[in-house]
C-alpha atoms as a PDB file:
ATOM      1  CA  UNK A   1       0.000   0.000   0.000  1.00  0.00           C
ATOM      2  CA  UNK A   2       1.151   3.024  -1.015  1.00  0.00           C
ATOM      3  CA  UNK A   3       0.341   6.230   1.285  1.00  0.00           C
ATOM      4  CA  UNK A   4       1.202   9.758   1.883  1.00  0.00           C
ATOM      5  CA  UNK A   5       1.298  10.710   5.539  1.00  0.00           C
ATOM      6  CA  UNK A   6       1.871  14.150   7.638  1.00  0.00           C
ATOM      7  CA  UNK A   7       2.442  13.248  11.323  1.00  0.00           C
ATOM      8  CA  UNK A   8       1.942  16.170  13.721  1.00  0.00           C
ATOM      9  CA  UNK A   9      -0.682  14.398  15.489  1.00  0.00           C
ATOM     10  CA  UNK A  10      -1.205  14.791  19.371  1.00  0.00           C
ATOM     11  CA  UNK A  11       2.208  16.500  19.790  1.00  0.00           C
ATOM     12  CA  UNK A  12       3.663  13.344  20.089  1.00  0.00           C
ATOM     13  CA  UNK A  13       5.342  12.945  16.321  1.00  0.00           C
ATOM     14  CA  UNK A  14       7.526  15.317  14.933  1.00  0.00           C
ATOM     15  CA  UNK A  15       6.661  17.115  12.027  1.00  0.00           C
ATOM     16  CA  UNK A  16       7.416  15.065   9.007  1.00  0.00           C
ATOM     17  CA  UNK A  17       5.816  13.985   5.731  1.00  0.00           C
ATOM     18  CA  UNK A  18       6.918  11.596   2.793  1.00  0.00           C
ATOM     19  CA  UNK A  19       5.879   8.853   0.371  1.00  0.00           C
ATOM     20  CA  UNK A  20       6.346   4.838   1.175  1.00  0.00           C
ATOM     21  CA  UNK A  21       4.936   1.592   2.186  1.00  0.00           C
ATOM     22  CA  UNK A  22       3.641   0.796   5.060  1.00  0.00           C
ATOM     23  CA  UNK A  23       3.010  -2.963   6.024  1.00  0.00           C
ATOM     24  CA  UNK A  24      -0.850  -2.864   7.312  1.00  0.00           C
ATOM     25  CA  UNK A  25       0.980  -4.731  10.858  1.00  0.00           C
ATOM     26  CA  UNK A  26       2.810  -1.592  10.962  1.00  0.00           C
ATOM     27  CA  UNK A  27       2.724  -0.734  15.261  1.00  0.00           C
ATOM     28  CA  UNK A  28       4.664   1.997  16.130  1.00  0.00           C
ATOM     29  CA  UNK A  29       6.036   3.253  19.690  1.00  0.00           C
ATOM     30  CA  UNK A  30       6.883   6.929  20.269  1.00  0.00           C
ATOM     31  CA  UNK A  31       8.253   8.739  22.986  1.00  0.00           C
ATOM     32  CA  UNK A  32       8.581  12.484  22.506  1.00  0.00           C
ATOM     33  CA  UNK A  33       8.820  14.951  25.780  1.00  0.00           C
ATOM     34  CA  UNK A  34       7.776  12.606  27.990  1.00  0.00           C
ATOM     35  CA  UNK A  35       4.626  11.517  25.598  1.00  0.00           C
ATOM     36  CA  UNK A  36       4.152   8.276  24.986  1.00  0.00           C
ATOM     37  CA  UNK A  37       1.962   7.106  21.529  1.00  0.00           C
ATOM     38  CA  UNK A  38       1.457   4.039  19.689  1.00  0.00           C
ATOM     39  CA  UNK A  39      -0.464   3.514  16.645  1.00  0.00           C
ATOM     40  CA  UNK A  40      -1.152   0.961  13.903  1.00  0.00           C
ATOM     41  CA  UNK A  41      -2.893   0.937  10.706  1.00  0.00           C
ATOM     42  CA  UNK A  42      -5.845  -0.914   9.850  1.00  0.00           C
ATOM     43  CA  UNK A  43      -6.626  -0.984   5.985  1.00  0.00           C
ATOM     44  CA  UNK A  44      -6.798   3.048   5.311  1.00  0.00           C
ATOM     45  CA  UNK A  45      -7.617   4.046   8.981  1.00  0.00           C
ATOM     46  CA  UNK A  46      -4.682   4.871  11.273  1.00  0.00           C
ATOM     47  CA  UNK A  47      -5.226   4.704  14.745  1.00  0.00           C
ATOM     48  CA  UNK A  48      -2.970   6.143  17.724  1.00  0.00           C
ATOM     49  CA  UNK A  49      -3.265   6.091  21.247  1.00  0.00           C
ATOM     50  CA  UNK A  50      -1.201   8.627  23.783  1.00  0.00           C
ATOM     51  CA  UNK A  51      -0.972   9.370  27.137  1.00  0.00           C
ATOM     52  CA  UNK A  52       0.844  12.801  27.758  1.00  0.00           C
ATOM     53  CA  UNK A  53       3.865  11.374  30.041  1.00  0.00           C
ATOM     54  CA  UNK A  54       5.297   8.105  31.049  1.00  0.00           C
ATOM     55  CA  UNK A  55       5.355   8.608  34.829  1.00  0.00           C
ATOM     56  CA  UNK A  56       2.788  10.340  36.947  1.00  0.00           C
ATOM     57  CA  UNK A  57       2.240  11.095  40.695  1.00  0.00           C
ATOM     58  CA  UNK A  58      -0.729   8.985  42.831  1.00  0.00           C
ATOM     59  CA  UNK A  59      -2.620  12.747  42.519  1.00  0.00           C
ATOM     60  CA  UNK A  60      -2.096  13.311  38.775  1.00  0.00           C
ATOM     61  CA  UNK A  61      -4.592  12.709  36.535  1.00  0.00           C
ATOM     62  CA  UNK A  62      -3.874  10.735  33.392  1.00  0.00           C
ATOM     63  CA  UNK A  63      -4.126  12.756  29.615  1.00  0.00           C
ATOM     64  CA  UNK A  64      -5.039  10.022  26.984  1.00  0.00           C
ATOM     65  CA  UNK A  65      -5.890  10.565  23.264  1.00  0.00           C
ATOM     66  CA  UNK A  66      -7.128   8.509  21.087  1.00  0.00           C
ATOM     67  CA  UNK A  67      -7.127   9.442  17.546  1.00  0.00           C
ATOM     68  CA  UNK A  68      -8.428   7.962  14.147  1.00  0.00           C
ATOM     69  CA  UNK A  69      -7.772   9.250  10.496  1.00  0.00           C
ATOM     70  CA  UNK A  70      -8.798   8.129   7.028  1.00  0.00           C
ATOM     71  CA  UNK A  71      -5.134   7.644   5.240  1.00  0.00           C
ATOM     72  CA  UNK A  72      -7.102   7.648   1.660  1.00  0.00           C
ATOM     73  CA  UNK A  73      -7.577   9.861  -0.773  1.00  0.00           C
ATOM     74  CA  UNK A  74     -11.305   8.624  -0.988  1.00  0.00           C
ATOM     75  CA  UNK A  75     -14.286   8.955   1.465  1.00  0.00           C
ATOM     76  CA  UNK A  76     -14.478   6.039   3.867  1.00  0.00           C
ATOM     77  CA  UNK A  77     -18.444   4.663   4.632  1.00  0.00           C
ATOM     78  CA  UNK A  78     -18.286   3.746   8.724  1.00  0.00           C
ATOM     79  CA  UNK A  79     -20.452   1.409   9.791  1.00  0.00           C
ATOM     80  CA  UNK A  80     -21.632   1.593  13.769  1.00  0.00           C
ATOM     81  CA  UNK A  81     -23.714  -1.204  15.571  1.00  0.00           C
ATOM     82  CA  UNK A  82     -24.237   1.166  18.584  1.00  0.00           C
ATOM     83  CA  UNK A  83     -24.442   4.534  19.403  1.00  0.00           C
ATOM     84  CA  UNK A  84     -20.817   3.643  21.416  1.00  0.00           C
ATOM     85  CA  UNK A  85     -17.892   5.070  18.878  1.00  0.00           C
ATOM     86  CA  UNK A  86     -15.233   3.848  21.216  1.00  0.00           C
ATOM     87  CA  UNK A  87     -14.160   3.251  24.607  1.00  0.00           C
ATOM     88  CA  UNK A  88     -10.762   4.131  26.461  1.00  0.00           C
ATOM     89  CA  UNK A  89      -9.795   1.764  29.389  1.00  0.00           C
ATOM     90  CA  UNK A  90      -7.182   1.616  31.833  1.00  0.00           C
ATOM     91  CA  UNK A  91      -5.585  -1.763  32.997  1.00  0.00           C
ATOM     92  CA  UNK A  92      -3.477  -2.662  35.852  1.00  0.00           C
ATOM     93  CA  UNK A  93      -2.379  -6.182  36.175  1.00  0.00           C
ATOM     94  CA  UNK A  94      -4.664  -7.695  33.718  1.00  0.00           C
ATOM     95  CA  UNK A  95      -8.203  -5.954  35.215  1.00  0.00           C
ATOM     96  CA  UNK A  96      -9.939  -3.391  33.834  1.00  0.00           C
ATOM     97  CA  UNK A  97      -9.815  -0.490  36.954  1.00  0.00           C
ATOM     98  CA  UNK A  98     -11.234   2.309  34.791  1.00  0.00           C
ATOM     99  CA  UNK A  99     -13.477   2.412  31.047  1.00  0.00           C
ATOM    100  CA  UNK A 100     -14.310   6.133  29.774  1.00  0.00           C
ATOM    101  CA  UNK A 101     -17.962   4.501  29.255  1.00  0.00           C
ATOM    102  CA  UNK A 102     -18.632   3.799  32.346  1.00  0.00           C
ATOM    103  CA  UNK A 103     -21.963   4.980  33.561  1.00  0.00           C
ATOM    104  CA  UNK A 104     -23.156   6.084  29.821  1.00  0.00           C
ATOM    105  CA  UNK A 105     -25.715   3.997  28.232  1.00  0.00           C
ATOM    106  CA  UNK A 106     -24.943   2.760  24.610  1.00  0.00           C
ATOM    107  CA  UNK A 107     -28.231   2.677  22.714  1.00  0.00           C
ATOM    108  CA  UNK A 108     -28.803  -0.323  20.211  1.00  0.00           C
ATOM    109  CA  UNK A 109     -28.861   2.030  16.991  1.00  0.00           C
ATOM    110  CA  UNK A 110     -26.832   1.886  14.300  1.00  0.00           C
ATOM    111  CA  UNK A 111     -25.471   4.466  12.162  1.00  0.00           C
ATOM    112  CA  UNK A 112     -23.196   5.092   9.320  1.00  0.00           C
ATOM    113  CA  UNK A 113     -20.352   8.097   9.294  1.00  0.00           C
ATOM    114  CA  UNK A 114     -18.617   9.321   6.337  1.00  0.00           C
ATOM    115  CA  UNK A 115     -15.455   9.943   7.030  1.00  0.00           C
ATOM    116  CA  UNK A 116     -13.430  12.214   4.683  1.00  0.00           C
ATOM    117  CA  UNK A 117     -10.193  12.221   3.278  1.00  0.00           C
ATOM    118  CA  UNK A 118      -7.257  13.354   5.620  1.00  0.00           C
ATOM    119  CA  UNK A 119     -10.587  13.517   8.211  1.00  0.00           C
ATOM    120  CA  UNK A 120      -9.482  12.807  12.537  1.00  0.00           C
ATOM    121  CA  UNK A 121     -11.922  11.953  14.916  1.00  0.00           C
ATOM    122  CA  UNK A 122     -10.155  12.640  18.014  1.00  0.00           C
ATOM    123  CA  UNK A 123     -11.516  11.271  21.642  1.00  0.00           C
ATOM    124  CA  UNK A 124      -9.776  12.579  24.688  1.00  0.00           C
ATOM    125  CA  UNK A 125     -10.065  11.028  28.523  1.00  0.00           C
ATOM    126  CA  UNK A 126      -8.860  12.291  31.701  1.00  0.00           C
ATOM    127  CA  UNK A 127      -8.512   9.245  34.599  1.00  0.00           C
ATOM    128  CA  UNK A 128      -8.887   9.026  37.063  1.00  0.00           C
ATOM    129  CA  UNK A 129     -12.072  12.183  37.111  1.00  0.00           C
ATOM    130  CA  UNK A 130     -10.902  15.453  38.342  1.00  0.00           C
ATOM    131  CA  UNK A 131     -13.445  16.255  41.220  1.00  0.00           C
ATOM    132  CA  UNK A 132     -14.829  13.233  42.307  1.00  0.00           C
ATOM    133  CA  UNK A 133     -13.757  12.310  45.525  1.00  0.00           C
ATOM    134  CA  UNK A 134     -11.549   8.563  45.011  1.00  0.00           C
ATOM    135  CA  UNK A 135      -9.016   6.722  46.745  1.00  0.00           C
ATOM    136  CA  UNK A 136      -5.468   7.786  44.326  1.00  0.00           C
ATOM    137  CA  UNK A 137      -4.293   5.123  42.212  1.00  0.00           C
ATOM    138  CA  UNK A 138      -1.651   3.055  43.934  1.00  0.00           C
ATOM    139  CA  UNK A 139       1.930   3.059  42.272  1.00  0.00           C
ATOM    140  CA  UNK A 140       2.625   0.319  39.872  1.00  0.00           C
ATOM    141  CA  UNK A 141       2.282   0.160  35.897  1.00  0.00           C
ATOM    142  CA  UNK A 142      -0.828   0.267  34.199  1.00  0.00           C
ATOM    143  CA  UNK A 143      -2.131   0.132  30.246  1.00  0.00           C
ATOM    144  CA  UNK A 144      -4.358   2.302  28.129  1.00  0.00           C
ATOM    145  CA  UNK A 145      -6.046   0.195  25.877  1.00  0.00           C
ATOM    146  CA  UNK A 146      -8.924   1.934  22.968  1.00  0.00           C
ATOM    147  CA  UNK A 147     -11.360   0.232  20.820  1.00  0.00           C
ATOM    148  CA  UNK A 148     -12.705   2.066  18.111  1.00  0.00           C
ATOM    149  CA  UNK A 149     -16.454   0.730  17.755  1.00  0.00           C
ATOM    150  CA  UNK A 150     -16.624   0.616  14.291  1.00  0.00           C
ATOM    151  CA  UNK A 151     -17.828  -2.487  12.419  1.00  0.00           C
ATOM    152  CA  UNK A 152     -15.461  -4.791  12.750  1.00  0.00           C
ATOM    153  CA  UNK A 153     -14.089  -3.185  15.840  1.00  0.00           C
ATOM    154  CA  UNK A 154     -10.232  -2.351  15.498  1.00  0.00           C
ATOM    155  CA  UNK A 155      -7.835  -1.363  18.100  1.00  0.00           C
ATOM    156  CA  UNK A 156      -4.409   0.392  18.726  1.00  0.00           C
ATOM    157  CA  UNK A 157      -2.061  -1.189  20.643  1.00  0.00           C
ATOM    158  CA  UNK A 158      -2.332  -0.580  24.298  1.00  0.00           C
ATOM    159  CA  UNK A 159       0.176   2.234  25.598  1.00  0.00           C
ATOM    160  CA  UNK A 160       2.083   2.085  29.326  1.00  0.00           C
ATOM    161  CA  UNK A 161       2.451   4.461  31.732  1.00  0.00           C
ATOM    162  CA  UNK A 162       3.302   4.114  35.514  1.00  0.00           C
ATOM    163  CA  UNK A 163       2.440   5.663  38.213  1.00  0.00           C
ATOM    164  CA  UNK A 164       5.376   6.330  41.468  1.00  0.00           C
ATOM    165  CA  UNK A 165       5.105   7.783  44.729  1.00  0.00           C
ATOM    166  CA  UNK A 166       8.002  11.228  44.452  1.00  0.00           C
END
């Protein structure tokens, strides 16, 4: 496959753009000022995942993106089984401790999106919530992992981050 890309996406590429071939089981690690991002491709979509530093305190709250663009120069039909789009979760040790749709209620409606050429959908989460009154998460390392909702679902891989008492 041959693509075009310009990464400046989520401050966590550097500016760059050129011409060449990208395996579709492309996965790609970044870290860039502390940012860590991942991504992959999936047919023409490319998908990244980022969390704005490696290391946190128990009392910081975590940045993530997760970000999905149409690679071709054509419009791309989306198909949606739900009215969920996608879901951000955080992991420690295998379990699921945190998912951004948590308390929402997914309707069973489909829907189509057309998504345009050179198009992002972006989806930010903050975890844990700023204002509600939890216990801090304990120090240890812990995964982001996204889902875009899409029909078939497809999925970035999941980016690490720790968290360390100062």
């Amino acid at each position: 496959m041959r693509i075009v890309i310009l990464l400046a996406i989520l401050g966590c590429l550097p500016v760059w753009g050129l011409a060449f071939t990208i395996p579709e089981d492309t996965i790609k690690s970044v870290h860039d000022d502390q940012a860590v991002c991942t991504s992959t491709i999936d047919d023409e979509l490319l998908l990244q995942l980022s969390v704005d530093k490696e290391c946190y305190n128990p009392s910081e709250a975590v940045h993530i993106d997760f970000l999905v663009t149409n690679l071709s120069d054509t419009m791309i039909k989306l198909f949606f089984p739900t009215s969920q789009k996608y879901s951000i979760a955080v992991y420690r040790d295998g379990q699921e401790l945190w998912n951004s749709q948590d308390g929402s209620f997914t309707l069973p409606l489909f829907s189509l999106y057309n998504m345009a050429s050179g198009e992002s959908l972006v989806y930010h989460a903050v975890w844990p919530k700023p204002g509600k009154s939890q216990t801090p998460p304990k120090p240890g390392a812990y995964e982001v992992r996204a889902v875009f909702s899409s029909a078939p679902t497809i999925s970035p891989p999941p980016v690490n981050f720790r968290i360390e008492e100062k």
